[in-house]
C-alpha atoms as a PDB file:
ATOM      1  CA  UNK A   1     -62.427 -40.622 -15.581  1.00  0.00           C
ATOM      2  CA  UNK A   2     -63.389 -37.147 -16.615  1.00  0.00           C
ATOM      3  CA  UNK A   3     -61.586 -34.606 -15.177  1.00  0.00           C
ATOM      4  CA  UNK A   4     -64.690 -31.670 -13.985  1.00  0.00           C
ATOM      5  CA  UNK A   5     -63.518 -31.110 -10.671  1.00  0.00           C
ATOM      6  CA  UNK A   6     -60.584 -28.854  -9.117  1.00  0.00           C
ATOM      7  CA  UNK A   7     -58.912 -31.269  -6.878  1.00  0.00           C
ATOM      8  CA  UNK A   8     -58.051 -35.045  -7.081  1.00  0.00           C
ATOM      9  CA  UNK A   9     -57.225 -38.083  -4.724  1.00  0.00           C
ATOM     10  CA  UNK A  10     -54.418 -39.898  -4.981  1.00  0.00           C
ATOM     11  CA  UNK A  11     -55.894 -42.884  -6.667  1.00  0.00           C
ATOM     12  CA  UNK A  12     -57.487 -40.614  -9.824  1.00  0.00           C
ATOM     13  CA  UNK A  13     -53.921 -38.499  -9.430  1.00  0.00           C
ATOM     14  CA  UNK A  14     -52.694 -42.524 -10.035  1.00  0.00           C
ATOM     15  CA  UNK A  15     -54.775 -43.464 -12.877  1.00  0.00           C
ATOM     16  CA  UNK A  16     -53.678 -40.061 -15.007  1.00  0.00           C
ATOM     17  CA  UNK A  17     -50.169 -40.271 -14.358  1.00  0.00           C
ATOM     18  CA  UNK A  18     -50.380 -44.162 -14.877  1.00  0.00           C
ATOM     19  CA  UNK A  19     -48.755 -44.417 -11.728  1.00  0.00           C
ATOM     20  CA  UNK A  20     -49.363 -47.153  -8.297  1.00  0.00           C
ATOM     21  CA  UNK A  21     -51.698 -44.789  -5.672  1.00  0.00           C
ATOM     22  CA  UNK A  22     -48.417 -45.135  -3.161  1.00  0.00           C
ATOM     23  CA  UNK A  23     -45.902 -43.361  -5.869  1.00  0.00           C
ATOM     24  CA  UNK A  24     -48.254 -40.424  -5.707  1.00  0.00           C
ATOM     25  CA  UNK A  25     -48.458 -40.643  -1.918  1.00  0.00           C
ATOM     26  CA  UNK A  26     -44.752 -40.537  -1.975  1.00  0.00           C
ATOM     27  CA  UNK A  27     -44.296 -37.630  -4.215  1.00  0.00           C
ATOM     28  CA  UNK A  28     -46.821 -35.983  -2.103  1.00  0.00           C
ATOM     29  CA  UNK A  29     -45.323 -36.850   1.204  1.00  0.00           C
ATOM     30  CA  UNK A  30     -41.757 -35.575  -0.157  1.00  0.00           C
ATOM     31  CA  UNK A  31     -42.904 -32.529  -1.607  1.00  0.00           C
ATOM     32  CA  UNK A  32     -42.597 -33.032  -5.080  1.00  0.00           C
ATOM     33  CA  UNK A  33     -46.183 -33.112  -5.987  1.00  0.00           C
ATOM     34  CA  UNK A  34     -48.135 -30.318  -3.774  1.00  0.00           C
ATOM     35  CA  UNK A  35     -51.341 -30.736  -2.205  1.00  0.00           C
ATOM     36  CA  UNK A  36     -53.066 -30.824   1.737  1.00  0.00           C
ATOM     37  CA  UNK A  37     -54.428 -33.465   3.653  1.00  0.00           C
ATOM     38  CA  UNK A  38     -58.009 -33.623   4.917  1.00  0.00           C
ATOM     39  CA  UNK A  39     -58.528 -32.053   8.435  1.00  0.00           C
ATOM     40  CA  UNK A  40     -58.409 -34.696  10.801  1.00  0.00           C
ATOM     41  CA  UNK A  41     -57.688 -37.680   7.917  1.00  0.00           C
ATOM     42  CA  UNK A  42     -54.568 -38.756   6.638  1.00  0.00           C
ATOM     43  CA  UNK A  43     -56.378 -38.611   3.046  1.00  0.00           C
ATOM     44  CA  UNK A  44     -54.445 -36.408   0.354  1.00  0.00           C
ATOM     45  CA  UNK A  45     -55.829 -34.360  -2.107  1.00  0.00           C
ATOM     46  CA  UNK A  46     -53.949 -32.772  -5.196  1.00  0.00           C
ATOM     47  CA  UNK A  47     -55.451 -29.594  -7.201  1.00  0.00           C
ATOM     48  CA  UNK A  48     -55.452 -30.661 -11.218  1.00  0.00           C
ATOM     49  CA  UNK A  49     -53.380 -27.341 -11.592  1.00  0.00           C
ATOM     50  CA  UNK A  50     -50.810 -28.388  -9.344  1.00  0.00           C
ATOM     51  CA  UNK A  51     -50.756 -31.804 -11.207  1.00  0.00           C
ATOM     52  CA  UNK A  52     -50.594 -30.271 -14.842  1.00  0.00           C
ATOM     53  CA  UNK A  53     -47.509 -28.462 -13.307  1.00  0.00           C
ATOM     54  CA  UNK A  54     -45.967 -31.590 -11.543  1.00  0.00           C
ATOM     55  CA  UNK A  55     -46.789 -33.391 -14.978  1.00  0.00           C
ATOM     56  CA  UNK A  56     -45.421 -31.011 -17.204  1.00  0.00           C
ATOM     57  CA  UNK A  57     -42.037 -30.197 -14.750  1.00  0.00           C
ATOM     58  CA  UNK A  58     -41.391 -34.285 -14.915  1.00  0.00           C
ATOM     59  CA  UNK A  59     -42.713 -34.550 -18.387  1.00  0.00           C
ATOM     60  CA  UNK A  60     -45.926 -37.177 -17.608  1.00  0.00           C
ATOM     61  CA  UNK A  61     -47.458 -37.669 -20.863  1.00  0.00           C
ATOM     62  CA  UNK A  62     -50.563 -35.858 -20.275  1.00  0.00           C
ATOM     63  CA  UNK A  63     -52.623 -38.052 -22.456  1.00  0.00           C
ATOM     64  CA  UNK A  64     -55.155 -39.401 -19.254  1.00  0.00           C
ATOM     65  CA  UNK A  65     -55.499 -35.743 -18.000  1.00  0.00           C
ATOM     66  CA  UNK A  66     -56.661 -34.816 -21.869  1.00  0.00           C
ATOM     67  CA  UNK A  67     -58.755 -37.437 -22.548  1.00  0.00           C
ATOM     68  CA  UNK A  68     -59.788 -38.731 -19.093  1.00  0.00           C
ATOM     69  CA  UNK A  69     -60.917 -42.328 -21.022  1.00  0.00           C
ATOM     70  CA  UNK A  70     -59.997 -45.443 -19.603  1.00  0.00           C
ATOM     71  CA  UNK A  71     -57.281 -47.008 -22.322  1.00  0.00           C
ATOM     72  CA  UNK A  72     -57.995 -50.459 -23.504  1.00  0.00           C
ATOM     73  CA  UNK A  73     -55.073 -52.539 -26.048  1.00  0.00           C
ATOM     74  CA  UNK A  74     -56.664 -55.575 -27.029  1.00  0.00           C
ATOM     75  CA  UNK A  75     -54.689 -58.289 -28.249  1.00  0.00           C
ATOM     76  CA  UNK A  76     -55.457 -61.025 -30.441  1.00  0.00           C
ATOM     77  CA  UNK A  77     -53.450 -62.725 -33.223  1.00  0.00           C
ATOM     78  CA  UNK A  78     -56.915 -63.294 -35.241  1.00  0.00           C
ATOM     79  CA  UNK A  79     -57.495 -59.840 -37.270  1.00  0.00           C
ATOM     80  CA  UNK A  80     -60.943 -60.224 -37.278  1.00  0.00           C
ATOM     81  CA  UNK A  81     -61.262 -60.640 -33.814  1.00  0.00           C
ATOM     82  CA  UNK A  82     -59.456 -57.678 -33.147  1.00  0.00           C
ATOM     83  CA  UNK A  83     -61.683 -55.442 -35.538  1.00  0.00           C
ATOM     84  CA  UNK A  84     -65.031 -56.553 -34.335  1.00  0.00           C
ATOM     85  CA  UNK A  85     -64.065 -56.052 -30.590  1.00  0.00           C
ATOM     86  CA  UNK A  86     -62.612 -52.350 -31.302  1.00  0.00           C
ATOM     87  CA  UNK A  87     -65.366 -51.655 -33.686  1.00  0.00           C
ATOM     88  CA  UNK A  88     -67.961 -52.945 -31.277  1.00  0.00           C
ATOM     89  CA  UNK A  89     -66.335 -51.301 -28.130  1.00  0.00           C
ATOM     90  CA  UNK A  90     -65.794 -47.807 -30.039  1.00  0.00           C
ATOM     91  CA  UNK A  91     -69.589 -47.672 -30.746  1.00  0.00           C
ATOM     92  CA  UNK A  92     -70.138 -48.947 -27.268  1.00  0.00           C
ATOM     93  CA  UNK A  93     -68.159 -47.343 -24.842  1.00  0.00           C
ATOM     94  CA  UNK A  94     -66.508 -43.909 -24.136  1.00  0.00           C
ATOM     95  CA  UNK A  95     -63.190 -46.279 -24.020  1.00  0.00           C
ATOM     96  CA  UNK A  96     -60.131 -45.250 -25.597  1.00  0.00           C
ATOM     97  CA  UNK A  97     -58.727 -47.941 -27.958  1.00  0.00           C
ATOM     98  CA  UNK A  98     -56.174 -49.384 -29.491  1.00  0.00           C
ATOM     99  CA  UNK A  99     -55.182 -53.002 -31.135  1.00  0.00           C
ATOM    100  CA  UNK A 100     -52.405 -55.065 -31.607  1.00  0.00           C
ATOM    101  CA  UNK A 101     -51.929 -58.989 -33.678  1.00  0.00           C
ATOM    102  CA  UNK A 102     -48.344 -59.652 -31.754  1.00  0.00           C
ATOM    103  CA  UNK A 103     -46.979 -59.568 -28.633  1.00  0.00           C
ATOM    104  CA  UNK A 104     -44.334 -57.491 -29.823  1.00  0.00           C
ATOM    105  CA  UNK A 105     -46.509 -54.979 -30.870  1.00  0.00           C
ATOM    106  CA  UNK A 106     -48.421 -55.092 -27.654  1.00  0.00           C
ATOM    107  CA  UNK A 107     -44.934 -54.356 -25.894  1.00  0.00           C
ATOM    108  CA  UNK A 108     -44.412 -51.477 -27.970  1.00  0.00           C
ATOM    109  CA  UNK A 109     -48.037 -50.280 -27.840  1.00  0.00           C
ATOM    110  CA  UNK A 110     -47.564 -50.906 -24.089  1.00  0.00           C
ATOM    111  CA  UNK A 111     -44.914 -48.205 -23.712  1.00  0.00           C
ATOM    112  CA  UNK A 112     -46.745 -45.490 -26.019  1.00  0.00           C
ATOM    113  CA  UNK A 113     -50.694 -46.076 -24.822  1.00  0.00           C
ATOM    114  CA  UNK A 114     -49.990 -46.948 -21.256  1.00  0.00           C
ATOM    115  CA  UNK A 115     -53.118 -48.383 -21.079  1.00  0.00           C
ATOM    116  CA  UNK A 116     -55.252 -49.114 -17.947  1.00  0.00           C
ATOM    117  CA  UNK A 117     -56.695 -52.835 -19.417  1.00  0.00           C
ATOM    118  CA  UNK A 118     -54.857 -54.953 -21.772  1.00  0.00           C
ATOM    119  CA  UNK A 119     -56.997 -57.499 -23.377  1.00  0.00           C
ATOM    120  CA  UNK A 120     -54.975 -60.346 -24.428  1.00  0.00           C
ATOM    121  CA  UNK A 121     -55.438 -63.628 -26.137  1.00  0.00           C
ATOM    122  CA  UNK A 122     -53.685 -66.184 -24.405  1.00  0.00           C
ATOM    123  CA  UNK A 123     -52.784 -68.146 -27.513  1.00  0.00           C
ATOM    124  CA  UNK A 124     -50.883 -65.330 -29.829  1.00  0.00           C
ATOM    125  CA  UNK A 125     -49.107 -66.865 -32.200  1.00  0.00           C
ATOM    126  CA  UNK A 126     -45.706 -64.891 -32.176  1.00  0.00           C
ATOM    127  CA  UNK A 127     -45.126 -65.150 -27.956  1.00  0.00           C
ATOM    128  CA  UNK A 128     -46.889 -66.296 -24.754  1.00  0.00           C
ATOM    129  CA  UNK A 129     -49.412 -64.459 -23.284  1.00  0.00           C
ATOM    130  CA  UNK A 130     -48.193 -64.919 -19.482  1.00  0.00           C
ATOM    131  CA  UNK A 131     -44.785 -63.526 -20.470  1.00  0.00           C
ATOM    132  CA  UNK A 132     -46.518 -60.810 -21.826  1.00  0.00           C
ATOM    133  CA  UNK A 133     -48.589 -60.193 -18.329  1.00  0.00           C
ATOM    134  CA  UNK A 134     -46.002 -60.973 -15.921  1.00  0.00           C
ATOM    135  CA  UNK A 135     -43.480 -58.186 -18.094  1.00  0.00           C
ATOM    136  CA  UNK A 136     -46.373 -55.415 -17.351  1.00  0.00           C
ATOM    137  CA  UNK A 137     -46.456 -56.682 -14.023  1.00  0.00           C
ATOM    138  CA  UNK A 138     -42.633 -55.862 -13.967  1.00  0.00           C
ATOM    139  CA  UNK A 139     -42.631 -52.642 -15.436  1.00  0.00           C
ATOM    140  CA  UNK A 140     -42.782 -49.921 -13.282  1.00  0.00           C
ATOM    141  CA  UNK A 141     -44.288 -47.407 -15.959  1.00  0.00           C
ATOM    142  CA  UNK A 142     -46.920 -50.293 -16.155  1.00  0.00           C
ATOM    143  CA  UNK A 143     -47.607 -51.788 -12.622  1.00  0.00           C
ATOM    144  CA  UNK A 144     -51.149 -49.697 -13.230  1.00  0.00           C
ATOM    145  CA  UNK A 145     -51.920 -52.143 -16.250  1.00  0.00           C
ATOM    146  CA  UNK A 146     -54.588 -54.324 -15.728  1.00  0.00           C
ATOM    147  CA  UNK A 147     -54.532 -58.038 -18.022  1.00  0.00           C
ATOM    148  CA  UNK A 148     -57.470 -59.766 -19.105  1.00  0.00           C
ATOM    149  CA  UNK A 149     -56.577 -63.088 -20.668  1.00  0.00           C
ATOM    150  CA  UNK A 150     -58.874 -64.231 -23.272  1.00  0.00           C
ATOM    151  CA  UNK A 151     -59.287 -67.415 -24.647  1.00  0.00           C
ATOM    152  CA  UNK A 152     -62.297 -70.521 -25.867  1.00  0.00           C
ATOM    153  CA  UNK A 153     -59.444 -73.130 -25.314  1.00  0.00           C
ATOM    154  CA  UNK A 154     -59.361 -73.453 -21.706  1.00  0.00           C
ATOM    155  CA  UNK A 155     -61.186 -75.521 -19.099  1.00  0.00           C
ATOM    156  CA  UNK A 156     -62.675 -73.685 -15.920  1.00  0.00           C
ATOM    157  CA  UNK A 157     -60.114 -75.147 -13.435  1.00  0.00           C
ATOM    158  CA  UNK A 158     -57.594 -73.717 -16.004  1.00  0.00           C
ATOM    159  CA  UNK A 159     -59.498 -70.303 -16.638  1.00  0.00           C
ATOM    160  CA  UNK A 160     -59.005 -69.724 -13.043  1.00  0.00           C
ATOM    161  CA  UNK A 161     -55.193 -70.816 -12.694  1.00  0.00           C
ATOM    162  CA  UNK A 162     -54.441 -68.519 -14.673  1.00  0.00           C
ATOM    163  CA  UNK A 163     -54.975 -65.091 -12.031  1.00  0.00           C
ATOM    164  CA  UNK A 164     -51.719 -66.769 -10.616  1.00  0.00           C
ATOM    165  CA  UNK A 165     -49.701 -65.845 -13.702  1.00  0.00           C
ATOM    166  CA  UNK A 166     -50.498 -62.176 -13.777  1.00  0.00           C
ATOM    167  CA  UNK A 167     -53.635 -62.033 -14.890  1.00  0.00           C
ATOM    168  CA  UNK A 168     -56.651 -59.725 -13.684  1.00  0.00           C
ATOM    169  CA  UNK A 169     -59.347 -61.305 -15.190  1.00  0.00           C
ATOM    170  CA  UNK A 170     -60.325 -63.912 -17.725  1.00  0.00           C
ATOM    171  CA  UNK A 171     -62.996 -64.092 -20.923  1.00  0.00           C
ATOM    172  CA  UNK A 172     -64.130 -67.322 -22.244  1.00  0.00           C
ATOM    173  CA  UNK A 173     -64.915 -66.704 -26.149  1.00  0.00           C
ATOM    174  CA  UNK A 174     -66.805 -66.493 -27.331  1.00  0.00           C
ATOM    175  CA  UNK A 175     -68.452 -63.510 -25.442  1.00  0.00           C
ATOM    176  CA  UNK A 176     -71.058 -60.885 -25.072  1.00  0.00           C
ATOM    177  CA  UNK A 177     -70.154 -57.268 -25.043  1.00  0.00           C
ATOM    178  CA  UNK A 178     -71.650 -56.793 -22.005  1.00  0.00           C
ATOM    179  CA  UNK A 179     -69.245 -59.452 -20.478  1.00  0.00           C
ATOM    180  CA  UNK A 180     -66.054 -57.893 -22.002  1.00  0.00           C
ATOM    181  CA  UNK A 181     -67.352 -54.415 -20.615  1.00  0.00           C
ATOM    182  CA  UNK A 182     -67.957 -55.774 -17.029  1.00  0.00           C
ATOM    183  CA  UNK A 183     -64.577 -57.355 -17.312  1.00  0.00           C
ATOM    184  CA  UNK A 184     -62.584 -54.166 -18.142  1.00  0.00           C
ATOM    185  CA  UNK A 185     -64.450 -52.579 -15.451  1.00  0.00           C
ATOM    186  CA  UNK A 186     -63.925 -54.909 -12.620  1.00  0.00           C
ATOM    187  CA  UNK A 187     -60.112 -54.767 -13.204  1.00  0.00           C
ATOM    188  CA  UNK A 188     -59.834 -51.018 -13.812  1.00  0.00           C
ATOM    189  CA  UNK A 189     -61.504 -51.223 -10.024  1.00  0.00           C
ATOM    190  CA  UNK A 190     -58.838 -53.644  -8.814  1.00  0.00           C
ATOM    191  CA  UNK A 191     -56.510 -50.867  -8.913  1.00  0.00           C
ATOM    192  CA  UNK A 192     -58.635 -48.191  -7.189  1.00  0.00           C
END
């Protein structure tokens, strides 16, 4: 989401500060975060330069106000996997991206990238992939986080069990760019 306009609603305000739309709503409605409402709506809007001070008084990384990219972590224990998806995406897409082989580096990458859409095989070899989507779920810096599970192992009726253990989406490998695109797209949406 580039940011070439003055004011913002609470749901892009969200998305930069990697936030739930409500938290802003709340620091609007208490005063923290300054803004007005729409004549006759009870829609907020926030000015960016009364975000950039709210971010920089509560020290909110500014990273989605800088580079206005939606932040992808994919996940996979296979190397090669992981290389041809951020090679292909980075030629691809306006995406920002970043990888990781464990889920203990996805954790940590987690914290750091705050990203908008993890990508995650569901078979990592180090952890399991629905502890890994129901701790974003539980993270409050990361309630924003949208999960895509990836995987060629499961069955259909399994593929779509799985939005029941935290997950956003699902990608059967292998797959088309096009599909992994639409995917990261749909559950950026979820959120907005």
């Amino acid at each position: 989401m580039p940011i070439d306009k003055e004011v913002l609603t609470t749901g892009e305000v969200a998305k930069i500060c990697n936030v739930a739309p409500r938290t802003v709503s709340k620091w609007f409605d208490v005063g923290t975060l300054k803004g007005y409402r729409i004549p006759g709506s009870k829609d907020r809007r926030i000015p960016v330069s009364e975000l950039v001070k709210f971010m920089k008084i509560h020290g909110i990384p500014m990273d989605g106000l800088n580079t206005g990219r939606t932040r992808v972590l994919i996940v996979d224990s296979d190397p090669e996997v992981v290389g041809t998806l951020e090679q292909v995406l980075v030629e691809q897409t306006e995406y920002e991206i970043q990888t990781a082989t464990t889920g203990f580096e996805a954790g940590m990458a987690c914290e750091r990238f705050r990203p908008h859409v993890l990508l995650v095989d569901l078979h990592l070899d180090d952890s399991d992939a629905r502890i890994v989507a129901r701790l974003i779920q539980n993270t409050d810096s990361l309630q924003m986080t949208r999960v895509i599970g990836m995987s060629g192992k499961l069955t259909d009726g399994q593929a779509h069990a799985i939005r029941t253990d935290g997950f956003d989406g699902f990608l059967k490998k292998p797959f088309q760019v096009r599909q992994v695109v639409e995917a990261i797209e749909s559950a950026n949406a979820v959120a907005y």
